[in-house]
C-alpha atoms as a PDB file:
ATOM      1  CA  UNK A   1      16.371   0.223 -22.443  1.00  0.00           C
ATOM      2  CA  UNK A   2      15.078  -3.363 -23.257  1.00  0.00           C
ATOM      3  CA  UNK A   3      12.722  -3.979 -26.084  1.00  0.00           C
ATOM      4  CA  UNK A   4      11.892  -7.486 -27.088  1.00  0.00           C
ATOM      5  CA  UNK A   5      11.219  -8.697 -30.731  1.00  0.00           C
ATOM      6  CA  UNK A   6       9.651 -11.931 -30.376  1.00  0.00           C
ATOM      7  CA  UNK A   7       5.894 -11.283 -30.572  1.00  0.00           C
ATOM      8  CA  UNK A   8       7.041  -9.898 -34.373  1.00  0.00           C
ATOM      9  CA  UNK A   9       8.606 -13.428 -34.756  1.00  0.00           C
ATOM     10  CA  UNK A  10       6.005 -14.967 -33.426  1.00  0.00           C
ATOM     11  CA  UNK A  11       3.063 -13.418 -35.433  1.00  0.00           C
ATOM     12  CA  UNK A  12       5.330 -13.761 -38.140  1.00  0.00           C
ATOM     13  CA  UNK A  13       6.050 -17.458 -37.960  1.00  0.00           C
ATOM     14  CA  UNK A  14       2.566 -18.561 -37.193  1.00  0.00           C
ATOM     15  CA  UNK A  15       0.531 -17.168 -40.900  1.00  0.00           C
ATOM     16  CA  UNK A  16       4.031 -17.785 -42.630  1.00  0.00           C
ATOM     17  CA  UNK A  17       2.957 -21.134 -41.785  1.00  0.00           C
ATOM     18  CA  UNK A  18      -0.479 -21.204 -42.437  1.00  0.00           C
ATOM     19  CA  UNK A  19      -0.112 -19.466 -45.708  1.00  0.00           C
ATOM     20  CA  UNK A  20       2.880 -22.082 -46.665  1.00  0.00           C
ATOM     21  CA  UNK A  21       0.346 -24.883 -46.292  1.00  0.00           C
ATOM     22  CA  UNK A  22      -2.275 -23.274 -48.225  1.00  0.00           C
ATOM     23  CA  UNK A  23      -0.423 -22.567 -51.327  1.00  0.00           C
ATOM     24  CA  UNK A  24       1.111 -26.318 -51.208  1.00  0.00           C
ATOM     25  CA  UNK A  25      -2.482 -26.996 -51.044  1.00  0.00           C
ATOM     26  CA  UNK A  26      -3.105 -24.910 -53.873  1.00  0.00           C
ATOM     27  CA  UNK A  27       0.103 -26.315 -56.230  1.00  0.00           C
ATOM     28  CA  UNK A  28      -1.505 -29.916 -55.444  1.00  0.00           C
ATOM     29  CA  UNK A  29      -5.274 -28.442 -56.943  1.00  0.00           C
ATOM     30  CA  UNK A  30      -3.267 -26.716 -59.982  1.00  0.00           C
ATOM     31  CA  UNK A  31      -1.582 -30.461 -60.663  1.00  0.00           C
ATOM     32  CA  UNK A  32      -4.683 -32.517 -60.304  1.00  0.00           C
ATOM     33  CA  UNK A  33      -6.714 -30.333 -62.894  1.00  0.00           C
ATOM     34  CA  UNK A  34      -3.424 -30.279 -64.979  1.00  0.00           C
ATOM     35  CA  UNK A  35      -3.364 -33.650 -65.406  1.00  0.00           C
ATOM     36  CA  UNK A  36      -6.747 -34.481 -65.824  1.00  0.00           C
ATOM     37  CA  UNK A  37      -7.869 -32.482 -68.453  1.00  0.00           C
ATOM     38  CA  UNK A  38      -4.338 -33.875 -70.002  1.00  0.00           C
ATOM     39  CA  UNK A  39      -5.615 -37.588 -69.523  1.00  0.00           C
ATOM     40  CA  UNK A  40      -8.765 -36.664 -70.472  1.00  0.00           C
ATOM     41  CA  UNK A  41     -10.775 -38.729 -73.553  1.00  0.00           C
ATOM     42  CA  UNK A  42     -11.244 -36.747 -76.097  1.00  0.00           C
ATOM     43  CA  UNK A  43     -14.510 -38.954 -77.403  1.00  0.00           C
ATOM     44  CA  UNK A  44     -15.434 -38.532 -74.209  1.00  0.00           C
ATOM     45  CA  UNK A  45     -14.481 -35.218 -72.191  1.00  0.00           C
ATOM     46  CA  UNK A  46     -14.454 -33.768 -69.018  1.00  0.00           C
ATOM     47  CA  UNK A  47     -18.368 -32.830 -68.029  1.00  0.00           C
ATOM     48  CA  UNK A  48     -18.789 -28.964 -68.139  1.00  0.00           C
ATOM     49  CA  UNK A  49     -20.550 -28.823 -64.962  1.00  0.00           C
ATOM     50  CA  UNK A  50     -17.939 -30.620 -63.149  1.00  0.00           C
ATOM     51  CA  UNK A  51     -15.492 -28.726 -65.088  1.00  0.00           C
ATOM     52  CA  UNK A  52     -16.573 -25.397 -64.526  1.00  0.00           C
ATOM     53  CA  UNK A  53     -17.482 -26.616 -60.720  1.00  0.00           C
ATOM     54  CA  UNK A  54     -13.386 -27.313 -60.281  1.00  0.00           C
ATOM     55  CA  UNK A  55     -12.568 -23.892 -62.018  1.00  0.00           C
ATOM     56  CA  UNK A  56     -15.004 -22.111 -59.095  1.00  0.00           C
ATOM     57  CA  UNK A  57     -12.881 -24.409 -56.725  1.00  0.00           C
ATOM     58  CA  UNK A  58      -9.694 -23.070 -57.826  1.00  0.00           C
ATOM     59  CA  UNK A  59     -10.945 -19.461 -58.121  1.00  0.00           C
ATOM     60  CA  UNK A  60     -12.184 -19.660 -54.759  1.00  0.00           C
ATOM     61  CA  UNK A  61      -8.536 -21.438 -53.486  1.00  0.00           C
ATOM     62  CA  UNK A  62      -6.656 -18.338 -55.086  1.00  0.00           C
ATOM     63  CA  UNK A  63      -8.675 -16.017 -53.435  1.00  0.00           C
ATOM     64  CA  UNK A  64      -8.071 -17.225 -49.875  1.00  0.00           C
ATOM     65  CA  UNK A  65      -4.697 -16.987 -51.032  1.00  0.00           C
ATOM     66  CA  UNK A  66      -4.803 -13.689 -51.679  1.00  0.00           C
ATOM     67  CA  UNK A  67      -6.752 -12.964 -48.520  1.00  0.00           C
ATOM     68  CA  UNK A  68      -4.256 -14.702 -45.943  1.00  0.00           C
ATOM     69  CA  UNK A  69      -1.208 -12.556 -47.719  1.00  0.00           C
ATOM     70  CA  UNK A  70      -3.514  -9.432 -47.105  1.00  0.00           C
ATOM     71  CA  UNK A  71      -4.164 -10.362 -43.214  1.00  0.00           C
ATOM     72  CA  UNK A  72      -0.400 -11.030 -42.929  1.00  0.00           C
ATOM     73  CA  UNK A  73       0.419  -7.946 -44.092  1.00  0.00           C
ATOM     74  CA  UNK A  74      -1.913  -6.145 -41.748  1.00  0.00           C
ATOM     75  CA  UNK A  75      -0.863  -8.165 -39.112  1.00  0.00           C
ATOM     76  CA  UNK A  76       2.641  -7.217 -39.399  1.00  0.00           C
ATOM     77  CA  UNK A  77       1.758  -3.756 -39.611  1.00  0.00           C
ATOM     78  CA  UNK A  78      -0.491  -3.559 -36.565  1.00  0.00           C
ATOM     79  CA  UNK A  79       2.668  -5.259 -34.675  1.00  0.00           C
ATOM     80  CA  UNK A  80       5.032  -2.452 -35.970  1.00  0.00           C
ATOM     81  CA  UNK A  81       2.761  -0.056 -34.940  1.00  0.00           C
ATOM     82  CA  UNK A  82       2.356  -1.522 -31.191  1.00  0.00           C
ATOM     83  CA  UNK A  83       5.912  -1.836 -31.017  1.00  0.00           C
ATOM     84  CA  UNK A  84       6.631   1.441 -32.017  1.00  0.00           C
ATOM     85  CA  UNK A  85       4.338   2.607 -29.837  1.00  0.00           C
ATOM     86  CA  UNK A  86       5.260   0.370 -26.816  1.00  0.00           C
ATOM     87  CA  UNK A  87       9.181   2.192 -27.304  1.00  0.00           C
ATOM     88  CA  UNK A  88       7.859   5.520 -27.044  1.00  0.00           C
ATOM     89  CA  UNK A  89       6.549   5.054 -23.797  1.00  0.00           C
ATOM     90  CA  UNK A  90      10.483   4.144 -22.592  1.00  0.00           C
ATOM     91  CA  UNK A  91      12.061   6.514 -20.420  1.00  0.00           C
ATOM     92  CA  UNK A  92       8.537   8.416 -19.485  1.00  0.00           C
ATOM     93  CA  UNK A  93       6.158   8.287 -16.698  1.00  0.00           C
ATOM     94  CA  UNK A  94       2.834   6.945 -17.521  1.00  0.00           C
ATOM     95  CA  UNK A  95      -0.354   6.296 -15.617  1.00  0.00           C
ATOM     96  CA  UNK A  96      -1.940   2.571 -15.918  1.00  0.00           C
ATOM     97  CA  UNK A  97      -4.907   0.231 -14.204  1.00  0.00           C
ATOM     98  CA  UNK A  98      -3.637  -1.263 -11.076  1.00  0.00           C
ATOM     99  CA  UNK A  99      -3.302  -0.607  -7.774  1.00  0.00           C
ATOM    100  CA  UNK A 100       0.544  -0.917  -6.680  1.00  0.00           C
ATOM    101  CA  UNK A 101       3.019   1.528  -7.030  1.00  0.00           C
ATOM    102  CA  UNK A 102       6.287   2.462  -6.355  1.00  0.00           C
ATOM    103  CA  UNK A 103       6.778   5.372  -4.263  1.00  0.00           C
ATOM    104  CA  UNK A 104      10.594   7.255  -4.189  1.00  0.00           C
ATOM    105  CA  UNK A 105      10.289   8.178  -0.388  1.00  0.00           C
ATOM    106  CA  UNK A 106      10.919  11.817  -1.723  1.00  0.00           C
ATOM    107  CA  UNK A 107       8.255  13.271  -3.768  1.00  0.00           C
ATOM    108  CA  UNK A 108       4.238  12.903  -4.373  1.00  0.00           C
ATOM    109  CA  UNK A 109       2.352  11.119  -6.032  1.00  0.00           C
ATOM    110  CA  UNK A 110      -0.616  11.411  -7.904  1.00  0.00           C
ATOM    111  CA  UNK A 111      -2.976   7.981  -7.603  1.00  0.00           C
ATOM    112  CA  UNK A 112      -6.818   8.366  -9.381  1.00  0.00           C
ATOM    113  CA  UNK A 113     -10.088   6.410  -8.905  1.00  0.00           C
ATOM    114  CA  UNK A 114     -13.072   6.642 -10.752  1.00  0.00           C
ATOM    115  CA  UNK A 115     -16.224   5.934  -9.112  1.00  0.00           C
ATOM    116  CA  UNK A 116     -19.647   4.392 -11.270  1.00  0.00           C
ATOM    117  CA  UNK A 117     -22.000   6.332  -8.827  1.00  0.00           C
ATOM    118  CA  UNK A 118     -22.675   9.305  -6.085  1.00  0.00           C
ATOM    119  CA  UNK A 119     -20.859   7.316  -2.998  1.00  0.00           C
ATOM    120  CA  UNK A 120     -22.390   8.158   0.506  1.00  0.00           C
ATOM    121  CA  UNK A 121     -19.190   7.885   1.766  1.00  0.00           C
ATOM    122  CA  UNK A 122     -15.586   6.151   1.085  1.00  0.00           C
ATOM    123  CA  UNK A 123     -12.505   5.649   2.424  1.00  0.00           C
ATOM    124  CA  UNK A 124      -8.417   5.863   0.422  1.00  0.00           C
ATOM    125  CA  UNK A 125      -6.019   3.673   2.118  1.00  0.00           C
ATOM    126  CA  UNK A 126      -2.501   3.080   1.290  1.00  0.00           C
ATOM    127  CA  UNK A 127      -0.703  -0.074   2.322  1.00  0.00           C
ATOM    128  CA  UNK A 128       3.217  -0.682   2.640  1.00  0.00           C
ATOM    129  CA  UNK A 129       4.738  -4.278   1.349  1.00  0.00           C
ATOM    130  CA  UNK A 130       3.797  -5.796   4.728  1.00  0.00           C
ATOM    131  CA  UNK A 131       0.265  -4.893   4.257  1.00  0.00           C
ATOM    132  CA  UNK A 132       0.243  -2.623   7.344  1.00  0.00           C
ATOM    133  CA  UNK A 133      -2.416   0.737   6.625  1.00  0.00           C
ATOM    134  CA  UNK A 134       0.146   3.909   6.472  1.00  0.00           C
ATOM    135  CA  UNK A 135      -2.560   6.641   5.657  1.00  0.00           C
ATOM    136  CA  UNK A 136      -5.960   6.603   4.991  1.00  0.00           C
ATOM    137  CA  UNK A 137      -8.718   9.344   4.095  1.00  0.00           C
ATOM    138  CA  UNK A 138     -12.235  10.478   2.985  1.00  0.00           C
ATOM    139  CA  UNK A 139     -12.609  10.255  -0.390  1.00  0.00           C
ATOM    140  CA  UNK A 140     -14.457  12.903  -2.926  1.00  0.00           C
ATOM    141  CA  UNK A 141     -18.133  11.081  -3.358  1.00  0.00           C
ATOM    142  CA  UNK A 142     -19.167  12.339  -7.062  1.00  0.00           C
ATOM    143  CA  UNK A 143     -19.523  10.380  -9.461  1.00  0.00           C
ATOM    144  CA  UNK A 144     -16.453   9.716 -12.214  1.00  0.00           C
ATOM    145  CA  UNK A 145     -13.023  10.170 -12.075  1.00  0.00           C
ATOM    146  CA  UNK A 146     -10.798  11.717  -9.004  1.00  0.00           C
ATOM    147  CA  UNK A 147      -7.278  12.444  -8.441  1.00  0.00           C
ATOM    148  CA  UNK A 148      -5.447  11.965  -5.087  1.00  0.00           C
ATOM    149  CA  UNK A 149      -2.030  13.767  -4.381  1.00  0.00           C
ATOM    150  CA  UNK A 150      -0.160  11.837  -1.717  1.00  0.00           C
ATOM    151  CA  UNK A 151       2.632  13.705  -0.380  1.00  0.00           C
ATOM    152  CA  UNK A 152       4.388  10.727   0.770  1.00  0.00           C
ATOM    153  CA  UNK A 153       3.860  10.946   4.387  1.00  0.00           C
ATOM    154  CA  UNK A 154       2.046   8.478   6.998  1.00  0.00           C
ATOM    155  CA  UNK A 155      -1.336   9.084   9.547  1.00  0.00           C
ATOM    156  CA  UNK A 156       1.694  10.717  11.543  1.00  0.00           C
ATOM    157  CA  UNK A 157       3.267  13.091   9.368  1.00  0.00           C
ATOM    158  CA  UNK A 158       6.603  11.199   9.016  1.00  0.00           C
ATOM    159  CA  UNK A 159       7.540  10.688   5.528  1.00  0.00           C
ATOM    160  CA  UNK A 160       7.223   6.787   4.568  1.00  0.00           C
ATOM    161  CA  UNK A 161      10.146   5.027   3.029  1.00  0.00           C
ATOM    162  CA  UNK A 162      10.643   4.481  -0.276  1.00  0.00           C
ATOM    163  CA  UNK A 163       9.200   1.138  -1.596  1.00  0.00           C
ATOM    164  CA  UNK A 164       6.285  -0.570  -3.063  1.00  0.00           C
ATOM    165  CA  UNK A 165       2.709   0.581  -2.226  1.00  0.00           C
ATOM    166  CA  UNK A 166      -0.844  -0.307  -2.588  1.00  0.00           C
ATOM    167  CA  UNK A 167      -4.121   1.587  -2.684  1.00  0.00           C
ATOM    168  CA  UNK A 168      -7.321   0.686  -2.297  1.00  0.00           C
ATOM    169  CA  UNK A 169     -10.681   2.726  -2.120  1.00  0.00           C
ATOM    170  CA  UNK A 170     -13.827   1.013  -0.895  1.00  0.00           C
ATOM    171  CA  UNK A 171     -16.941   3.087  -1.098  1.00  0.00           C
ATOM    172  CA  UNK A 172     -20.492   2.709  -0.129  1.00  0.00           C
ATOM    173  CA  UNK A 173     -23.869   4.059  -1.997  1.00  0.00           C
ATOM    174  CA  UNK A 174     -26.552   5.957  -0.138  1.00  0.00           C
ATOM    175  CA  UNK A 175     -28.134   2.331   0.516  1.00  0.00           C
ATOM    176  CA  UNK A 176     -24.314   1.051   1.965  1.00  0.00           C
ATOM    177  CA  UNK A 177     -24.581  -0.843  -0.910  1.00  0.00           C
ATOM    178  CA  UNK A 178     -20.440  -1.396  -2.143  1.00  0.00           C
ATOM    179  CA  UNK A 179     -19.219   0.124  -5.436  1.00  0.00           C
ATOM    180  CA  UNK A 180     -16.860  -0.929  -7.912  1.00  0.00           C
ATOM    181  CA  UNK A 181     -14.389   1.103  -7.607  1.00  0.00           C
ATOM    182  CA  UNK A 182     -11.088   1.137 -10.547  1.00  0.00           C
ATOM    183  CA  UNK A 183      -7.791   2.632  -9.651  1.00  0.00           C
ATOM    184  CA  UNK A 184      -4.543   3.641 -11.830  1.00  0.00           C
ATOM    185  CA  UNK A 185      -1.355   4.496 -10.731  1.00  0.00           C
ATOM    186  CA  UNK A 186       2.041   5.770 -11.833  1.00  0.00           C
ATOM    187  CA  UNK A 187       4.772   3.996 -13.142  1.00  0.00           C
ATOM    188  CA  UNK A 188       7.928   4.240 -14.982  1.00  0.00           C
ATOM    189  CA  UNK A 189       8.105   3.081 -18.070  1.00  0.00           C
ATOM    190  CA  UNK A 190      11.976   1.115 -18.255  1.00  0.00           C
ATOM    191  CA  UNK A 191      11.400  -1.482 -21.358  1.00  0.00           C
ATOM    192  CA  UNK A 192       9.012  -3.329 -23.634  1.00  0.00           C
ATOM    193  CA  UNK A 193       8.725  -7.293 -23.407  1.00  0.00           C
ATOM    194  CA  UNK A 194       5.986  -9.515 -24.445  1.00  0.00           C
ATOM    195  CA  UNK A 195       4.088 -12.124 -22.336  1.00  0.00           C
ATOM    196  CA  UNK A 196       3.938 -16.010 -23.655  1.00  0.00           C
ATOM    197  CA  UNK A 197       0.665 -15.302 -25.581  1.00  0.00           C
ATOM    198  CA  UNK A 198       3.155 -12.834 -27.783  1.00  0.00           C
ATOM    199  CA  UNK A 199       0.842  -9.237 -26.455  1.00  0.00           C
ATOM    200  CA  UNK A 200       3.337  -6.687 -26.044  1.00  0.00           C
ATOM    201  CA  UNK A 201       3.785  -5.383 -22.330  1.00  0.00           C
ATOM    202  CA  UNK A 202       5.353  -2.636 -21.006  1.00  0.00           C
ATOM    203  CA  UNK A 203       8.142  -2.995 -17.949  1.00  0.00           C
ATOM    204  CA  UNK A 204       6.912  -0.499 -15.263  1.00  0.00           C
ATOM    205  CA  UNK A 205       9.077  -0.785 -11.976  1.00  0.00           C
ATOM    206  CA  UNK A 206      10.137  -4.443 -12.635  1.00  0.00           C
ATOM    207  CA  UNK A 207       6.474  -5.682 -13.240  1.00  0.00           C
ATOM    208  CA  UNK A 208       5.036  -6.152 -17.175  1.00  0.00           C
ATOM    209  CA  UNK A 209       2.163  -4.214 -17.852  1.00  0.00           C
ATOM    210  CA  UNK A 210      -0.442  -4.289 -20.983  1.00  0.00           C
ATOM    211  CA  UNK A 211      -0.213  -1.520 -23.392  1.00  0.00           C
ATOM    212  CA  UNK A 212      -4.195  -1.521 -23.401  1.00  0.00           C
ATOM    213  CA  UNK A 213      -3.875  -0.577 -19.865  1.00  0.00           C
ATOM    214  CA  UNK A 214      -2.306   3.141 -20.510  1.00  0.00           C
ATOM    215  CA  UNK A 215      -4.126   5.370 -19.208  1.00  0.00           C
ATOM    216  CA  UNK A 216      -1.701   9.060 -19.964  1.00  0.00           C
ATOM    217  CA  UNK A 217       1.944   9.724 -20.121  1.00  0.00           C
ATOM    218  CA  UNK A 218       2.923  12.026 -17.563  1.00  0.00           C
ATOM    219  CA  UNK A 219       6.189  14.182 -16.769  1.00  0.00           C
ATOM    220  CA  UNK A 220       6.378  12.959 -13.404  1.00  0.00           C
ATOM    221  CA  UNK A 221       5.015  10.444 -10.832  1.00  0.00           C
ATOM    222  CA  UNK A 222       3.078  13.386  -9.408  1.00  0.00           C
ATOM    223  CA  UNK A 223       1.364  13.705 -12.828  1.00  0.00           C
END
């Protein structure tokens, strides 16, 4: 199992910062008005207006203060909650956007497409590494979201090796106009890293994978 830490650190580093600078910001205010209402002449003191105008000032200084602790604390928590969330997924199967699988040259699996309109007609096709077409076939036409069993076998009926697969489904509308077309496939789910931006991804089959893009956990690659 492999879970990385460092987009905590790194959320965590970046308003510890930010929140550093404002309350040395903040000390400096404090001193200022300190020591000018110490050094102030008493036959002739500080203007109210101006006074009360640096009392608003500092009022309004401690409440950003106040505000920045509040977003770091919810910031932490949200991160907590991703990551625990990101860990349960270890260890399980779980369906995500893409396109490329891994296939186990043993069992099925279950790939799903979801189509915006009616299609007039479409077409699944599965590709090996090399690119080369090992099965293809008519796809349902309705409108939303379809699940396709592949048994693991080619256009011949000989079962294809286990290894890294892609599918792709093209369809056409009734005026062989193209549709957009989303796919999701299986994956299993072996760690939790985060990218260089500090999002949390998952580590499906070797490749990292966003959180946002889980779609359901499943038992199996079959679904």
């Amino acid at each position: 199992m492999e879970v990385s830490n460092s987009t905590s650190t790194s959320t965590t580093s970046s308003t510890s910062t930010s929140s550093s600078q404002l309350n040395a910001d903040f000390d400096d205010f404090l001193l200022l008005l300190t020591t000018q209402l110490q050094n102030q002449d008493p036959l002739s003191p500080m203007d109210t207006n101006e006074f009360t105008n640096q009392l608003v000032q500092f009022s309004q200084v401690e409440q950003q203060i106040k505000t920045n602790s509040s977003l770091d604390n919810l910031l932490a928590m949200q991160t907590l909650n991703m990551t625990a969330l990101g860990v349960s997924f270890i260890g399980k199967y779980v369906e995500v956007d893409g396109d490329t699988f891994t296939a186990d040259g043993t069992n099925s699996t279950t790939l799903s497409y979801v189509l915006p309109d009616t299609a007039a007609s479409g077409t699944l096709t599965i590709k090996n590494a090399d690119g080369d077409v090992v099965y293809s076939t008519d796809i349902e036409k309705t409108a939303g979201r379809h699940d396709f069993t592949w048994d693991g076998l080619d256009s011949d009926g000989n079962l294809a090796p286990a290894g890294e697969y892609t599918v792709t489904v093209t369809a056409l509308d009734a005026e062989s106009q193209s549709l957009s077309v989303s796919t999701s496939v299986p994956g299993y789910v072996t760690g939790l890293e985060s990218d260089d931006s500090g999002e949390l991804m998952l580590v499906i089959d070797g490749k990292k994978v966003s959180l946002t893009g889980v779609r359901k956990i499943a038992l199996s690659s079959n679904g």
